[in-house]
Structure formats: structure tokens, C-alpha cells
PDB file of N, CA and C in Angstrom:
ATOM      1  N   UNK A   1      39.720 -43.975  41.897  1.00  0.00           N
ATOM      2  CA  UNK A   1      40.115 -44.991  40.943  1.00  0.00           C
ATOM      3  C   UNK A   1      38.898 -45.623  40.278  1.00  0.00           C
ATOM      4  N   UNK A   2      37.827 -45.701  40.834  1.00  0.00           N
ATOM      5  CA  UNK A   2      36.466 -46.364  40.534  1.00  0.00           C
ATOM      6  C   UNK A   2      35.911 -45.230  39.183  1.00  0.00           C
ATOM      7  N   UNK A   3      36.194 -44.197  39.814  1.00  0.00           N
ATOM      8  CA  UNK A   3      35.022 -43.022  38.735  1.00  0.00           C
ATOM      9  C   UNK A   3      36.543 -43.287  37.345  1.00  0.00           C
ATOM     10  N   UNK A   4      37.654 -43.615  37.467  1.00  0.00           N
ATOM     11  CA  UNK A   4      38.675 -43.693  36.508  1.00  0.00           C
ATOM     12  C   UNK A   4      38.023 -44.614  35.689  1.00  0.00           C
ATOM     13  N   UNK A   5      38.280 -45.977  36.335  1.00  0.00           N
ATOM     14  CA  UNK A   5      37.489 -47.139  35.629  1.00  0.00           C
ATOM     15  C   UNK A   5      36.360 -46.879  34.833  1.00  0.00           C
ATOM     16  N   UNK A   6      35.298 -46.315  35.579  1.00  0.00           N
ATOM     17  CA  UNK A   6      34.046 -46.065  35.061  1.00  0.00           C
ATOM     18  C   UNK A   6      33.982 -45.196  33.892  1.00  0.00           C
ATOM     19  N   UNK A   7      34.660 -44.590  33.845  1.00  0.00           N
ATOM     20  CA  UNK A   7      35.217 -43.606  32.372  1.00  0.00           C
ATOM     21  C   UNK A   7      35.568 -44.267  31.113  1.00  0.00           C
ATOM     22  N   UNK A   8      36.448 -44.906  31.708  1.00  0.00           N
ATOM     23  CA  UNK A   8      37.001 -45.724  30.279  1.00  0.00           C
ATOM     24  C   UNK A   8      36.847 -46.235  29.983  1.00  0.00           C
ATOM     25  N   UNK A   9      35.899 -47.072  31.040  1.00  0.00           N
ATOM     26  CA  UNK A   9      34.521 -48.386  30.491  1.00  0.00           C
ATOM     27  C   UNK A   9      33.759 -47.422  29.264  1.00  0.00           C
ATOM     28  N   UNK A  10      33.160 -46.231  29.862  1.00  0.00           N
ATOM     29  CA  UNK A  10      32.567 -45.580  29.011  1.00  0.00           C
ATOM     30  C   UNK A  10      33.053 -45.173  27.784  1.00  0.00           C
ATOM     31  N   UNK A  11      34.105 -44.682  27.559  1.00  0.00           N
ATOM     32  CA  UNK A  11      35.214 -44.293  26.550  1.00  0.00           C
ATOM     33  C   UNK A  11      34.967 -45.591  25.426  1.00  0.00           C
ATOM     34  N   UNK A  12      35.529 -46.839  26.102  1.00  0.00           N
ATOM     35  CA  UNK A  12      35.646 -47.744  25.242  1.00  0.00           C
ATOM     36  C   UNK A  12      34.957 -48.249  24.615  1.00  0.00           C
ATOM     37  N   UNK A  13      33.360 -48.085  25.354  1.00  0.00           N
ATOM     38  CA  UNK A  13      31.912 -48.711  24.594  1.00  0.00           C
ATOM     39  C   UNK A  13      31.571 -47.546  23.621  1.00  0.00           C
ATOM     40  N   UNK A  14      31.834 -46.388  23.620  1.00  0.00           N
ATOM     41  CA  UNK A  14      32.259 -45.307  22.379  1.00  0.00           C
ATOM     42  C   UNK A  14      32.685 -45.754  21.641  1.00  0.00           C
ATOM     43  N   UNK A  15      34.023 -46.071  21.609  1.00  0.00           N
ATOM     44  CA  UNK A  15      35.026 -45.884  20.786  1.00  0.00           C
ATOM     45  C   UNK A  15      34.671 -47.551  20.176  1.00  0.00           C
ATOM     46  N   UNK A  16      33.934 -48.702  20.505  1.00  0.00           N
ATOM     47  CA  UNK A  16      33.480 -49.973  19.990  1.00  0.00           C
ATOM     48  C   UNK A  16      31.954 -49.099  19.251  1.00  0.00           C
ATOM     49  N   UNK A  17      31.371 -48.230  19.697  1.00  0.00           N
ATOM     50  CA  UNK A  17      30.375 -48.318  19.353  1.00  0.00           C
ATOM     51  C   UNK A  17      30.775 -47.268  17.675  1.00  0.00           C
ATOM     52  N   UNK A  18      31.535 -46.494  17.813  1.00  0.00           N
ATOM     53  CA  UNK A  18      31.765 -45.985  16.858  1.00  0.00           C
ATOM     54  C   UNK A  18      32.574 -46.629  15.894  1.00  0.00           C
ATOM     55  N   UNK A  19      33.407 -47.243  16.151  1.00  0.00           N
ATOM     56  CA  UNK A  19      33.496 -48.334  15.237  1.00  0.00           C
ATOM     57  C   UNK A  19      33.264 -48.711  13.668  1.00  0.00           C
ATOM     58  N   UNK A  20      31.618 -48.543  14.311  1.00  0.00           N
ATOM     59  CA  UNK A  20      30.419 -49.233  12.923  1.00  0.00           C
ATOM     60  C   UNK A  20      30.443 -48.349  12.060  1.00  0.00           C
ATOM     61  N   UNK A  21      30.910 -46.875  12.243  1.00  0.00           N
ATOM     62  CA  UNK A  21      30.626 -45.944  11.457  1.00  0.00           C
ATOM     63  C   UNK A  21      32.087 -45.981  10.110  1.00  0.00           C
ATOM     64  N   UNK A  22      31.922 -45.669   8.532  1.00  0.00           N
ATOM     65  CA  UNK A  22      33.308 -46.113   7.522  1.00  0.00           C
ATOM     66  C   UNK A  22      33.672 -44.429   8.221  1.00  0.00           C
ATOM     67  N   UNK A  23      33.348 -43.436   8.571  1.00  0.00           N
ATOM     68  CA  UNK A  23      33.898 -42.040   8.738  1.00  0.00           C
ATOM     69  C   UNK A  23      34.657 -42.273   9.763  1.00  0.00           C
ATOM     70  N   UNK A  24      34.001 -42.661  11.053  1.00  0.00           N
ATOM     71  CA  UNK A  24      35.171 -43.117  11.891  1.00  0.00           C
ATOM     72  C   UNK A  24      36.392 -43.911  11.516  1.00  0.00           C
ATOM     73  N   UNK A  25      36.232 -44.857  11.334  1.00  0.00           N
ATOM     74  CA  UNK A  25      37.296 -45.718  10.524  1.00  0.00           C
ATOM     75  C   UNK A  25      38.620 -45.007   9.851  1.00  0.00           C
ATOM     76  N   UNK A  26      37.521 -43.885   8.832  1.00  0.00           N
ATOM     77  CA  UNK A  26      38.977 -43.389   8.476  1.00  0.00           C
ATOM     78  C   UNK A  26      39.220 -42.044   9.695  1.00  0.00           C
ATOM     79  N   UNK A  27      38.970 -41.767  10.594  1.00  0.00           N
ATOM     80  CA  UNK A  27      39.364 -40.783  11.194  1.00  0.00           C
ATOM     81  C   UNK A  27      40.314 -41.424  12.319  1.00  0.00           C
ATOM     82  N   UNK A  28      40.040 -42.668  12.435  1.00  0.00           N
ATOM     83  CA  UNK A  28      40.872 -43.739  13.112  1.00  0.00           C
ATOM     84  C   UNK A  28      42.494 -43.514  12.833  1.00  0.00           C
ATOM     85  N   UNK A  29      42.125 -44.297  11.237  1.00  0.00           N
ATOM     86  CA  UNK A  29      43.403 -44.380  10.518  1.00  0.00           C
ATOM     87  C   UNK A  29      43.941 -42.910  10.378  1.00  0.00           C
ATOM     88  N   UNK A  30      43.538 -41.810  10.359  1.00  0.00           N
ATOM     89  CA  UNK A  30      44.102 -40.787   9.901  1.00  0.00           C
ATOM     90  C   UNK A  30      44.683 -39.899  11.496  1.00  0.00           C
ATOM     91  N   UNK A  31      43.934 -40.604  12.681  1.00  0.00           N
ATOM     92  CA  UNK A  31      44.268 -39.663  13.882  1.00  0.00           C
ATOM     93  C   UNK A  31      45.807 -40.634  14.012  1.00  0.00           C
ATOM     94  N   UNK A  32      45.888 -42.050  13.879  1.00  0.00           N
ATOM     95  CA  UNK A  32      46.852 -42.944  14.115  1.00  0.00           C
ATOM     96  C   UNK A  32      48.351 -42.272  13.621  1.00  0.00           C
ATOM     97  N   UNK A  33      47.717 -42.035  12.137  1.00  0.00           N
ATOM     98  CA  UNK A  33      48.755 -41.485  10.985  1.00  0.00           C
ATOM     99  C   UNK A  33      50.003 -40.354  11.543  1.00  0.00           C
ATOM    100  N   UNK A  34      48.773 -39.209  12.053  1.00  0.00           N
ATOM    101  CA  UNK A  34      49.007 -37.879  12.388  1.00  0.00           C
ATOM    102  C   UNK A  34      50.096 -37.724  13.596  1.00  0.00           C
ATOM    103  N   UNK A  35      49.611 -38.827  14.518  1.00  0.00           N
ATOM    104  CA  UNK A  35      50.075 -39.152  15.746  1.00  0.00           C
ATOM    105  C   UNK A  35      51.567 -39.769  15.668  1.00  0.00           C
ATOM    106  N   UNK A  36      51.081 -40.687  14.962  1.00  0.00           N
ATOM    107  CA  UNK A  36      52.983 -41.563  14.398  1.00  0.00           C
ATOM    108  C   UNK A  36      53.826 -40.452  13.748  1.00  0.00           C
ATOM    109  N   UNK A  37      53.240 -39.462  12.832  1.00  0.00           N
ATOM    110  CA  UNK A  37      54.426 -38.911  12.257  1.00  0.00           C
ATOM    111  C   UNK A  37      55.001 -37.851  12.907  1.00  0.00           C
ATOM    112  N   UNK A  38      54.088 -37.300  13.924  1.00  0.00           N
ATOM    113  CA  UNK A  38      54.619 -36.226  14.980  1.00  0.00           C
ATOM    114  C   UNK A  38      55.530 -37.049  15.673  1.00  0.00           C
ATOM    115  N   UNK A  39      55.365 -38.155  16.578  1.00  0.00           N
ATOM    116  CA  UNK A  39      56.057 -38.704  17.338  1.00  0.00           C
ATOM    117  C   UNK A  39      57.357 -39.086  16.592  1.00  0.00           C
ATOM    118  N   UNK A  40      57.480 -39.514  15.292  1.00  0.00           N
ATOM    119  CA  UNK A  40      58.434 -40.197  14.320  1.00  0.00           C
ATOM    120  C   UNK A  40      59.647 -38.238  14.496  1.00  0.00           C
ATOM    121  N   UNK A  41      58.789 -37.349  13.955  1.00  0.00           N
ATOM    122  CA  UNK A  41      59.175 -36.105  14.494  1.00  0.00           C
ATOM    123  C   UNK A  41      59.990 -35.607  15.370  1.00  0.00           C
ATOM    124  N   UNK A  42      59.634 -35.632  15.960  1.00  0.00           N
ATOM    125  CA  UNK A  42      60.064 -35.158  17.715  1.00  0.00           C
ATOM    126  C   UNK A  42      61.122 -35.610  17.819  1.00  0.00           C
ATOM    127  N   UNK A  43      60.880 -37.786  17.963  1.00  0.00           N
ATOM    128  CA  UNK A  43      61.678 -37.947  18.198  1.00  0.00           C
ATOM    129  C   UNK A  43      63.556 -38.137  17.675  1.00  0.00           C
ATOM    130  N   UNK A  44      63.283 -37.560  15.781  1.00  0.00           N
ATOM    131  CA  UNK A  44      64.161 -37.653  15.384  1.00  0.00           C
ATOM    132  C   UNK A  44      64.876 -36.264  15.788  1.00  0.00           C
ATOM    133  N   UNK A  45      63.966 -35.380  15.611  1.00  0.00           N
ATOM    134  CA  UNK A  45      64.295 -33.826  15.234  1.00  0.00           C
ATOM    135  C   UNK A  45      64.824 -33.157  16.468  1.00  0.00           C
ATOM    136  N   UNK A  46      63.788 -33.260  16.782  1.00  0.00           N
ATOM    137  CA  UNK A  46      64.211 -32.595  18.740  1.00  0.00           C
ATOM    138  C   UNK A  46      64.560 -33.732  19.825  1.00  0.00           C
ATOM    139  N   UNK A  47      64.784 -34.836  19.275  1.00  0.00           N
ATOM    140  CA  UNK A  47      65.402 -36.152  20.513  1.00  0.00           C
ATOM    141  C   UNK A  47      64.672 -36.178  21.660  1.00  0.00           C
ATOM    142  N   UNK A  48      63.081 -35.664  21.452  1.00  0.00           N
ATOM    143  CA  UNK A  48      62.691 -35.950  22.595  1.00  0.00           C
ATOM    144  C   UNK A  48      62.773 -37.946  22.535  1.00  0.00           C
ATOM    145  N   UNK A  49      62.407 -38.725  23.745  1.00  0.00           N
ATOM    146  CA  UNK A  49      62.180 -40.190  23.663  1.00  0.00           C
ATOM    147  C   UNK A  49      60.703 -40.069  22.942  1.00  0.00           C
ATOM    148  N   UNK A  50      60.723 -41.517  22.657  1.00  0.00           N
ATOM    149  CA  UNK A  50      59.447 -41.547  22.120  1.00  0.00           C
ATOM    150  C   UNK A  50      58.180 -41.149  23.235  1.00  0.00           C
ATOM    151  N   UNK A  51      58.119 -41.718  24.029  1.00  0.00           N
ATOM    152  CA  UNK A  51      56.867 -41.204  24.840  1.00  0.00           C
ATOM    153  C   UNK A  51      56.872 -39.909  25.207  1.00  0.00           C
ATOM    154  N   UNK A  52      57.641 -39.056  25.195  1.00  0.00           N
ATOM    155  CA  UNK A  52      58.029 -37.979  25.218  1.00  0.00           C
ATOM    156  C   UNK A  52      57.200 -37.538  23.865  1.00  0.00           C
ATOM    157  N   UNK A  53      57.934 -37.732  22.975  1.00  0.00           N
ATOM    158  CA  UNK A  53      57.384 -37.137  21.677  1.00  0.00           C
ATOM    159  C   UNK A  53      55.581 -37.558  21.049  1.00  0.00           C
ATOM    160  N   UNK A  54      55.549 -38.346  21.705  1.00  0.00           N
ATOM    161  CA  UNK A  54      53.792 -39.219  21.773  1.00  0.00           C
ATOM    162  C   UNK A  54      52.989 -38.198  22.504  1.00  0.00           C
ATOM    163  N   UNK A  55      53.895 -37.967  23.711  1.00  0.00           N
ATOM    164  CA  UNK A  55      53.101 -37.005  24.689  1.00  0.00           C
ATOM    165  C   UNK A  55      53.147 -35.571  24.259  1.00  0.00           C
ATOM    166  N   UNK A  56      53.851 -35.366  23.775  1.00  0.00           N
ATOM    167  CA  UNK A  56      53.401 -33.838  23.130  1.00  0.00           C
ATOM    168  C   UNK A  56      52.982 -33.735  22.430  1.00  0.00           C
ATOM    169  N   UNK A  57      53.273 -34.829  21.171  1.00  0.00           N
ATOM    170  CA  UNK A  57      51.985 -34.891  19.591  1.00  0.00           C
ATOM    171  C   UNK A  57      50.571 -34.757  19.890  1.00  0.00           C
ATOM    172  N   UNK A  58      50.020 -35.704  21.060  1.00  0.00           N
ATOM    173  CA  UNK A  58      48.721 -35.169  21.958  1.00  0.00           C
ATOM    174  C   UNK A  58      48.573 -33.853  22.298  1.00  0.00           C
ATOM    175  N   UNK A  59      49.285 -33.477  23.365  1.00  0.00           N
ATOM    176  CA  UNK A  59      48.644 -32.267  24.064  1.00  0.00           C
ATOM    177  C   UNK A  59      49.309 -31.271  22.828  1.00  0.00           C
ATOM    178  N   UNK A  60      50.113 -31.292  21.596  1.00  0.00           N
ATOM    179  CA  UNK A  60      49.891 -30.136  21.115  1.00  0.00           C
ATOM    180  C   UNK A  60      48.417 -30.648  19.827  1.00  0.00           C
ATOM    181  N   UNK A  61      47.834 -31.360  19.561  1.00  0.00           N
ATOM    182  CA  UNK A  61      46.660 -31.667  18.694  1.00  0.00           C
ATOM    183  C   UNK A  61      45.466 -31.274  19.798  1.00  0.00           C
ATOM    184  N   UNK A  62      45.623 -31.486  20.962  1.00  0.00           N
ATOM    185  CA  UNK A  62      44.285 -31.828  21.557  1.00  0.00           C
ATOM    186  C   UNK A  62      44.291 -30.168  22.208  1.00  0.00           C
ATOM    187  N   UNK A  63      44.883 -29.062  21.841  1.00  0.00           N
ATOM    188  CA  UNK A  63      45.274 -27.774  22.389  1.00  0.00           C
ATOM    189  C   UNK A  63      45.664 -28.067  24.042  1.00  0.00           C
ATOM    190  N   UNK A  64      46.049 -28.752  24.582  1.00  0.00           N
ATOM    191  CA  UNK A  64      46.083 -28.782  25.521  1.00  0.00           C
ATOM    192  C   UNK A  64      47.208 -28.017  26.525  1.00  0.00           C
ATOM    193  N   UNK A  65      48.492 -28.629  25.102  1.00  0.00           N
ATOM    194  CA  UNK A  65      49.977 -28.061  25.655  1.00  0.00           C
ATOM    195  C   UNK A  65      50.454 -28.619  26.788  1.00  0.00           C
ATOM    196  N   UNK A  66      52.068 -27.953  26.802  1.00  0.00           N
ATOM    197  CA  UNK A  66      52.693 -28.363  27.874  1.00  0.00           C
ATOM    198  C   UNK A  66      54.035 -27.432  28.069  1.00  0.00           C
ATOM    199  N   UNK A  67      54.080 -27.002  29.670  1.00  0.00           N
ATOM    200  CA  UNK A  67      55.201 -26.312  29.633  1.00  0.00           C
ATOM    201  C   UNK A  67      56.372 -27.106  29.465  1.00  0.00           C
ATOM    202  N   UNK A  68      56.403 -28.428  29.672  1.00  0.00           N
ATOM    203  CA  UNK A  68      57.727 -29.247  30.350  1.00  0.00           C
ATOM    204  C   UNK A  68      58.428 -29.531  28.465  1.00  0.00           C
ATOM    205  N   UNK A  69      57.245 -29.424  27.568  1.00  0.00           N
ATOM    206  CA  UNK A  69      58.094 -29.536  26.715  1.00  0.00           C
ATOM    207  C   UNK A  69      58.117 -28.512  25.627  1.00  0.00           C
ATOM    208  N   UNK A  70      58.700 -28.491  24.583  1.00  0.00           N
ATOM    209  CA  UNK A  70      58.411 -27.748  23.531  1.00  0.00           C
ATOM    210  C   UNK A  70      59.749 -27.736  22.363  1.00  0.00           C
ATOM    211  N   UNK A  71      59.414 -27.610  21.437  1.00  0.00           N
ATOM    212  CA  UNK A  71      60.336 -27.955  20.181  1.00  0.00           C
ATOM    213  C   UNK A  71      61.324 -26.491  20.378  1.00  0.00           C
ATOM    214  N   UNK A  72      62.317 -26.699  20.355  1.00  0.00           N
ATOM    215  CA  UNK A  72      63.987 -26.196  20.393  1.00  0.00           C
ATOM    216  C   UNK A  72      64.128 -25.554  19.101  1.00  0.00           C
ATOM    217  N   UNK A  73      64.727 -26.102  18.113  1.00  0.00           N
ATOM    218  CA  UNK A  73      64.619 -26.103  16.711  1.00  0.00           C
ATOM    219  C   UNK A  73      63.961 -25.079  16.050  1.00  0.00           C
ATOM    220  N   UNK A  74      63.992 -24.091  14.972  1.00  0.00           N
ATOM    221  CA  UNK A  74      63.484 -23.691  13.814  1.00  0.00           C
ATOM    222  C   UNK A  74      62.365 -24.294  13.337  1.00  0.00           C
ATOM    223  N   UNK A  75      63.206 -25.314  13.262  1.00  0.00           N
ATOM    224  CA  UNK A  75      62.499 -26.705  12.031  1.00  0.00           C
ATOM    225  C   UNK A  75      61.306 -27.310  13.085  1.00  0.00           C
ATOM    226  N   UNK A  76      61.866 -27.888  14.494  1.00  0.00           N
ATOM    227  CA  UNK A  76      60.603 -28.336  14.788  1.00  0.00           C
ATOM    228  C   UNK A  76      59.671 -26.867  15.518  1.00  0.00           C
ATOM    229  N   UNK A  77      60.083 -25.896  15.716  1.00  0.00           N
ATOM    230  CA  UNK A  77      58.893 -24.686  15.691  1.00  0.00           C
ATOM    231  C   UNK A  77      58.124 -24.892  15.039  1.00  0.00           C
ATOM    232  N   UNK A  78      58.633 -24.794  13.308  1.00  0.00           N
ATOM    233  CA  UNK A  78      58.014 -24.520  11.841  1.00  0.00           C
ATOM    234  C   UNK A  78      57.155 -25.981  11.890  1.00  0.00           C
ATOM    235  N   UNK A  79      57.578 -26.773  12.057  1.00  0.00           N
ATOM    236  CA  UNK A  79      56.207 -28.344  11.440  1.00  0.00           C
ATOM    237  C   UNK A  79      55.790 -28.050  12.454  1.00  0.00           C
ATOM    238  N   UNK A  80      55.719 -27.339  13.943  1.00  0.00           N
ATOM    239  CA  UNK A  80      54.833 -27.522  14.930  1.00  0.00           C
ATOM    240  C   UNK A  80      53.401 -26.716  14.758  1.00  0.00           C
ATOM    241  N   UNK A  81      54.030 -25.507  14.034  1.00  0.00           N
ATOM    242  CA  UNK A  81      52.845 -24.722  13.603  1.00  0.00           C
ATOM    243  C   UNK A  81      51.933 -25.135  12.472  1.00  0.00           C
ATOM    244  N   UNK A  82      52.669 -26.235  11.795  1.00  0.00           N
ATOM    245  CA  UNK A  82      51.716 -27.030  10.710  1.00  0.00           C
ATOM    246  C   UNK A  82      51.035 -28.320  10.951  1.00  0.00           C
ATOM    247  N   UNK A  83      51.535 -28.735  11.822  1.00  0.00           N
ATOM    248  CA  UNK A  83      51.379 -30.055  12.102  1.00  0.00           C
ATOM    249  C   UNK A  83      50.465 -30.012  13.379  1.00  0.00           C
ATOM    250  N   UNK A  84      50.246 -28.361  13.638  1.00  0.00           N
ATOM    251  CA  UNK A  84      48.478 -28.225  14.636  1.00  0.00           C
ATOM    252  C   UNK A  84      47.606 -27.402  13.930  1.00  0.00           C
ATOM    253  N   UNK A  85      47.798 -27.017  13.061  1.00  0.00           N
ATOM    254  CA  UNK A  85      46.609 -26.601  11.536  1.00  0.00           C
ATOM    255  C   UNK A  85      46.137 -27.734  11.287  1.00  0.00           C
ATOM    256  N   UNK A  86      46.995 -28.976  10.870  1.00  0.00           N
ATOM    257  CA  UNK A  86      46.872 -29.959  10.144  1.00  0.00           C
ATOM    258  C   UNK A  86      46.236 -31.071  11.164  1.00  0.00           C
ATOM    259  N   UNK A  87      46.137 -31.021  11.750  1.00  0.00           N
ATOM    260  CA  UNK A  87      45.321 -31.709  12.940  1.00  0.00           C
ATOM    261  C   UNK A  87      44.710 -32.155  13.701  1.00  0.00           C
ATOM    262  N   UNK A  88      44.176 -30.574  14.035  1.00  0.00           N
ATOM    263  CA  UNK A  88      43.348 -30.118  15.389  1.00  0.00           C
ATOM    264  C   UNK A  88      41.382 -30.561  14.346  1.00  0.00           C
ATOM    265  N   UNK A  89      41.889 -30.463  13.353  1.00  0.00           N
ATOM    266  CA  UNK A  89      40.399 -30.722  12.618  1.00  0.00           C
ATOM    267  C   UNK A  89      40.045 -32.223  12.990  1.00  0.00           C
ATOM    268  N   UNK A  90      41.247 -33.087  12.633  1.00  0.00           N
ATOM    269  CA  UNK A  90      41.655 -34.770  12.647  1.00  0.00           C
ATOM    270  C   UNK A  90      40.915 -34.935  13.877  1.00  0.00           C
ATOM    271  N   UNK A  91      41.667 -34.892  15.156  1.00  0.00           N
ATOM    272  CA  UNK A  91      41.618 -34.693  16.216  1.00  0.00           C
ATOM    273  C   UNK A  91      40.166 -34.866  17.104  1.00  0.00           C
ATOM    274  N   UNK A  92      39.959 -33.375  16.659  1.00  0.00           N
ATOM    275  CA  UNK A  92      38.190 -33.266  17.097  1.00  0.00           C
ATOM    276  C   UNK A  92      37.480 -33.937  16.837  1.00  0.00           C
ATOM    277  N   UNK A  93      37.322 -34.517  15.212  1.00  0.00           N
ATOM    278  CA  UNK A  93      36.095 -35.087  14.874  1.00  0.00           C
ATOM    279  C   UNK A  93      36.639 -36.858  15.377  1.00  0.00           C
ATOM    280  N   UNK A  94      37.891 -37.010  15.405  1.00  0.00           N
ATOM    281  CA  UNK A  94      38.277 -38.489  16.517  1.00  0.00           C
ATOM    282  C   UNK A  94      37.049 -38.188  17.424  1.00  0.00           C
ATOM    283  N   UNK A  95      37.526 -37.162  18.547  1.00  0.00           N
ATOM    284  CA  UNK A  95      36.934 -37.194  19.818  1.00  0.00           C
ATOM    285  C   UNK A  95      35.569 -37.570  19.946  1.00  0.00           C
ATOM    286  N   UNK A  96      35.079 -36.233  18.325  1.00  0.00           N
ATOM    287  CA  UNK A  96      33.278 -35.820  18.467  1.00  0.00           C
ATOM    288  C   UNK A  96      32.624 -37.869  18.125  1.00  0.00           C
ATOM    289  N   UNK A  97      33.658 -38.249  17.293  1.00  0.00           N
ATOM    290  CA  UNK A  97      32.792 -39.631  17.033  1.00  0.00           C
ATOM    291  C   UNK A  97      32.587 -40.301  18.485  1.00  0.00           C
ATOM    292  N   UNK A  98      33.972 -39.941  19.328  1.00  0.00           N
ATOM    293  CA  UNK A  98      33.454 -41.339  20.160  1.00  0.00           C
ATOM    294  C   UNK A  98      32.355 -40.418  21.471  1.00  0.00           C
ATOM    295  N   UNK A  99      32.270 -39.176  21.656  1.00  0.00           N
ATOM    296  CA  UNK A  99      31.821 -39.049  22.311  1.00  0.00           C
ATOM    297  C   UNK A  99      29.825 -39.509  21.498  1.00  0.00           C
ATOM    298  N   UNK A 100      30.133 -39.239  20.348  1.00  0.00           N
ATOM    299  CA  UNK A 100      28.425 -39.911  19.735  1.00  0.00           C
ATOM    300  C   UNK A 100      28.206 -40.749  20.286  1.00  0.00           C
ATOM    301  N   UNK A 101      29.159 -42.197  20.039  1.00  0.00           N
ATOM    302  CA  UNK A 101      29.243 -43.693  20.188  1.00  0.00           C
ATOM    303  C   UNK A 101      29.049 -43.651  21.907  1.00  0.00           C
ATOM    304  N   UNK A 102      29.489 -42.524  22.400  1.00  0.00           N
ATOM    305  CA  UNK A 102      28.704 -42.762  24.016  1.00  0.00           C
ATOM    306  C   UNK A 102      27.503 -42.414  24.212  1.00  0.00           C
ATOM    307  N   UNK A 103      27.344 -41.272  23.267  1.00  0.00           N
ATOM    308  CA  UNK A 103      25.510 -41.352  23.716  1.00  0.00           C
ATOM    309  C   UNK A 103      24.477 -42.220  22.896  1.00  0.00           C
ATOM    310  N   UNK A 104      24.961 -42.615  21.788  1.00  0.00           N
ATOM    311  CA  UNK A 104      24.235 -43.384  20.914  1.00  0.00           C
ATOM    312  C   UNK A 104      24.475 -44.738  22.341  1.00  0.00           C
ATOM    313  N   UNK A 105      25.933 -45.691  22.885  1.00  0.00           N
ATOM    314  CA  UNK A 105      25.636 -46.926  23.162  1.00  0.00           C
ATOM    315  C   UNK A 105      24.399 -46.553  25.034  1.00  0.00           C
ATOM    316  N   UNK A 106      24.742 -45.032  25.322  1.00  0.00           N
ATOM    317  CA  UNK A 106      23.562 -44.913  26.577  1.00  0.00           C
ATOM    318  C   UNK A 106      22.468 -45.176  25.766  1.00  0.00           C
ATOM    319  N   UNK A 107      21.888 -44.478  24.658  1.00  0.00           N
ATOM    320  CA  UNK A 107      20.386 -44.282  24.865  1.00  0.00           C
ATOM    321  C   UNK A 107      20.399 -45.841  24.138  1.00  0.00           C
ATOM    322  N   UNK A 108      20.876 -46.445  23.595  1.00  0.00           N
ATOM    323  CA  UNK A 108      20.398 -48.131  23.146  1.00  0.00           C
ATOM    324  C   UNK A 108      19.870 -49.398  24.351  1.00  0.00           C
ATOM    325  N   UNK A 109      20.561 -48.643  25.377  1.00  0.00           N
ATOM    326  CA  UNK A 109      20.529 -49.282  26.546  1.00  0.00           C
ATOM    327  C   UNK A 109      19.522 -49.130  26.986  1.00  0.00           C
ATOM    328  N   UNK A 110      18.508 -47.755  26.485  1.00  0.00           N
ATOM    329  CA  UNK A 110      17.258 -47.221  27.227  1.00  0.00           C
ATOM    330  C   UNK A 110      17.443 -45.931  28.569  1.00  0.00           C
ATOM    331  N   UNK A 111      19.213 -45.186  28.656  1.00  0.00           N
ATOM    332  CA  UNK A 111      19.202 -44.670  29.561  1.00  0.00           C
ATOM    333  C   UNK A 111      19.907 -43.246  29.093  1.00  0.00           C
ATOM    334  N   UNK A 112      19.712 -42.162  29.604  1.00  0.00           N
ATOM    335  CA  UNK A 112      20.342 -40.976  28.903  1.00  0.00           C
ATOM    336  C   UNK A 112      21.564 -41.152  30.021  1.00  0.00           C
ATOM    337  N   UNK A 113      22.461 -40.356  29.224  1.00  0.00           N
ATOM    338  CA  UNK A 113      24.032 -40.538  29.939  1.00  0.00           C
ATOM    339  C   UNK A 113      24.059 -39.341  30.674  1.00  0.00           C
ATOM    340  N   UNK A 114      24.588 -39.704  32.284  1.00  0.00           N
ATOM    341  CA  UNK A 114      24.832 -38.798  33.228  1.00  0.00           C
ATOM    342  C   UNK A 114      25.837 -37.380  32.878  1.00  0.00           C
ATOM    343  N   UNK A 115      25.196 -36.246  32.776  1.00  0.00           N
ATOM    344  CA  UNK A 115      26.066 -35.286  32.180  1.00  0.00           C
ATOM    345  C   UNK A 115      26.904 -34.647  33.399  1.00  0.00           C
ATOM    346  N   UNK A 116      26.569 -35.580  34.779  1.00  0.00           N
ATOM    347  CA  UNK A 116      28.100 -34.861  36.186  1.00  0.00           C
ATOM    348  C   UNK A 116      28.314 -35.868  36.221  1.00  0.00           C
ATOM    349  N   UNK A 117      28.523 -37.351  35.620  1.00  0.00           N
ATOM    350  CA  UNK A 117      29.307 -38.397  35.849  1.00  0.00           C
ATOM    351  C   UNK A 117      31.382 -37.896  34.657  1.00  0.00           C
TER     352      UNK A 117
END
């Protein structure tokens, strides 16, 4: 639970430190966007619940996947295959900012960031 904590301490001084950047900002607004309209998706189209449909808009952007769920439908097949084209670009460069904003807020501190933490 400690190394959990310690993560998302880290995560979050990223994701504050990236912040400062207007590219982040809009990759903010645009990962937010991407995320709401999959979930808005799901949950109309295929009735998953919303956290349901939150949770797969993730693991299908972040390639991660999931067996427990998957779109039923034609229709949600078809936007599923567009709506991870349309994405997975969004997505990454979310991630790649905040993982910067973690090594940019280590080395400000004066310390390089533990790469087996």
C-alpha cells in the first residue's frame, strides 16, 4: 500500500508539474473529451453502466483491453475500431507529458528518479 501511495504522489507531482505546459492543457482537455464520449457510448449503445463503460474507454485507449468486456453490437464494434485510431495518439502523448513532469519535478529537486521504484 506504501509503494501505491508513493506512486501517485509521484503521478500527481507530474501531472501538477505538467500542467505549466499550453500542449498539455490541451491534451488534458482532449484526453477528457475522448474519454466522456466513449463512456457517453458504451453506455448508451451497449448499456454497459457507466463505470463499466469508463473502464473500457481506458483499457481499450491505453491498449490494454479486457476480456470481461467488449462491445456486442455492429455499431459499437464499428466506433470501437475508430474510436482506438482516434485515440491511442491522444492517449500517449497524455501519458508521455506526465511521465516528463516526473522527471523534469525529480531532477528540480536535484535528484534523478529511481528507474526500479
Amino acid at each position: 500500500m506504501i509503494s501505491f501511495a508513493l506512486t501517485l504522489k509521484r503521478m500527481l507531482t507530474g501531472l501538477i508539474h505538467a500542467f505549466k505546459e499550453k500542449n498539455f492543457r490541451t491534451l488534458f482537455i482532449l484526453t477528457v473529451m475522448i474519454l466522456l464520449s466513449g463512456t457517453l457510448f458504451y453506455y448508451r449503445v451497449e448499456h454497459f453502466t457507466v463505470i463499466d463503460a469508463l473502464f473500457f474507454s481506458v483499457m481499450t485507449l491505453t491498449t490494454v483491453g479486457t476480456a470481461e468486456l467488449a462491445p456486442h453490437s455492429d455499431m459499437g464494434k464499428l466506433f470501437t475500431i475508430v474510436y482506438t485510431f482516434a485515440g491511442i495518439g491522444i492517449i500517449f502523448g497524455f501519458i508521455y507529458y506526465i511521465a516528463r513532469g516526473i522527471h523534469a519535478s525529480s531532477a528540480s529537486r536535484g535528484k534523478r528518479p529511481d528507474p526500479d521504484a
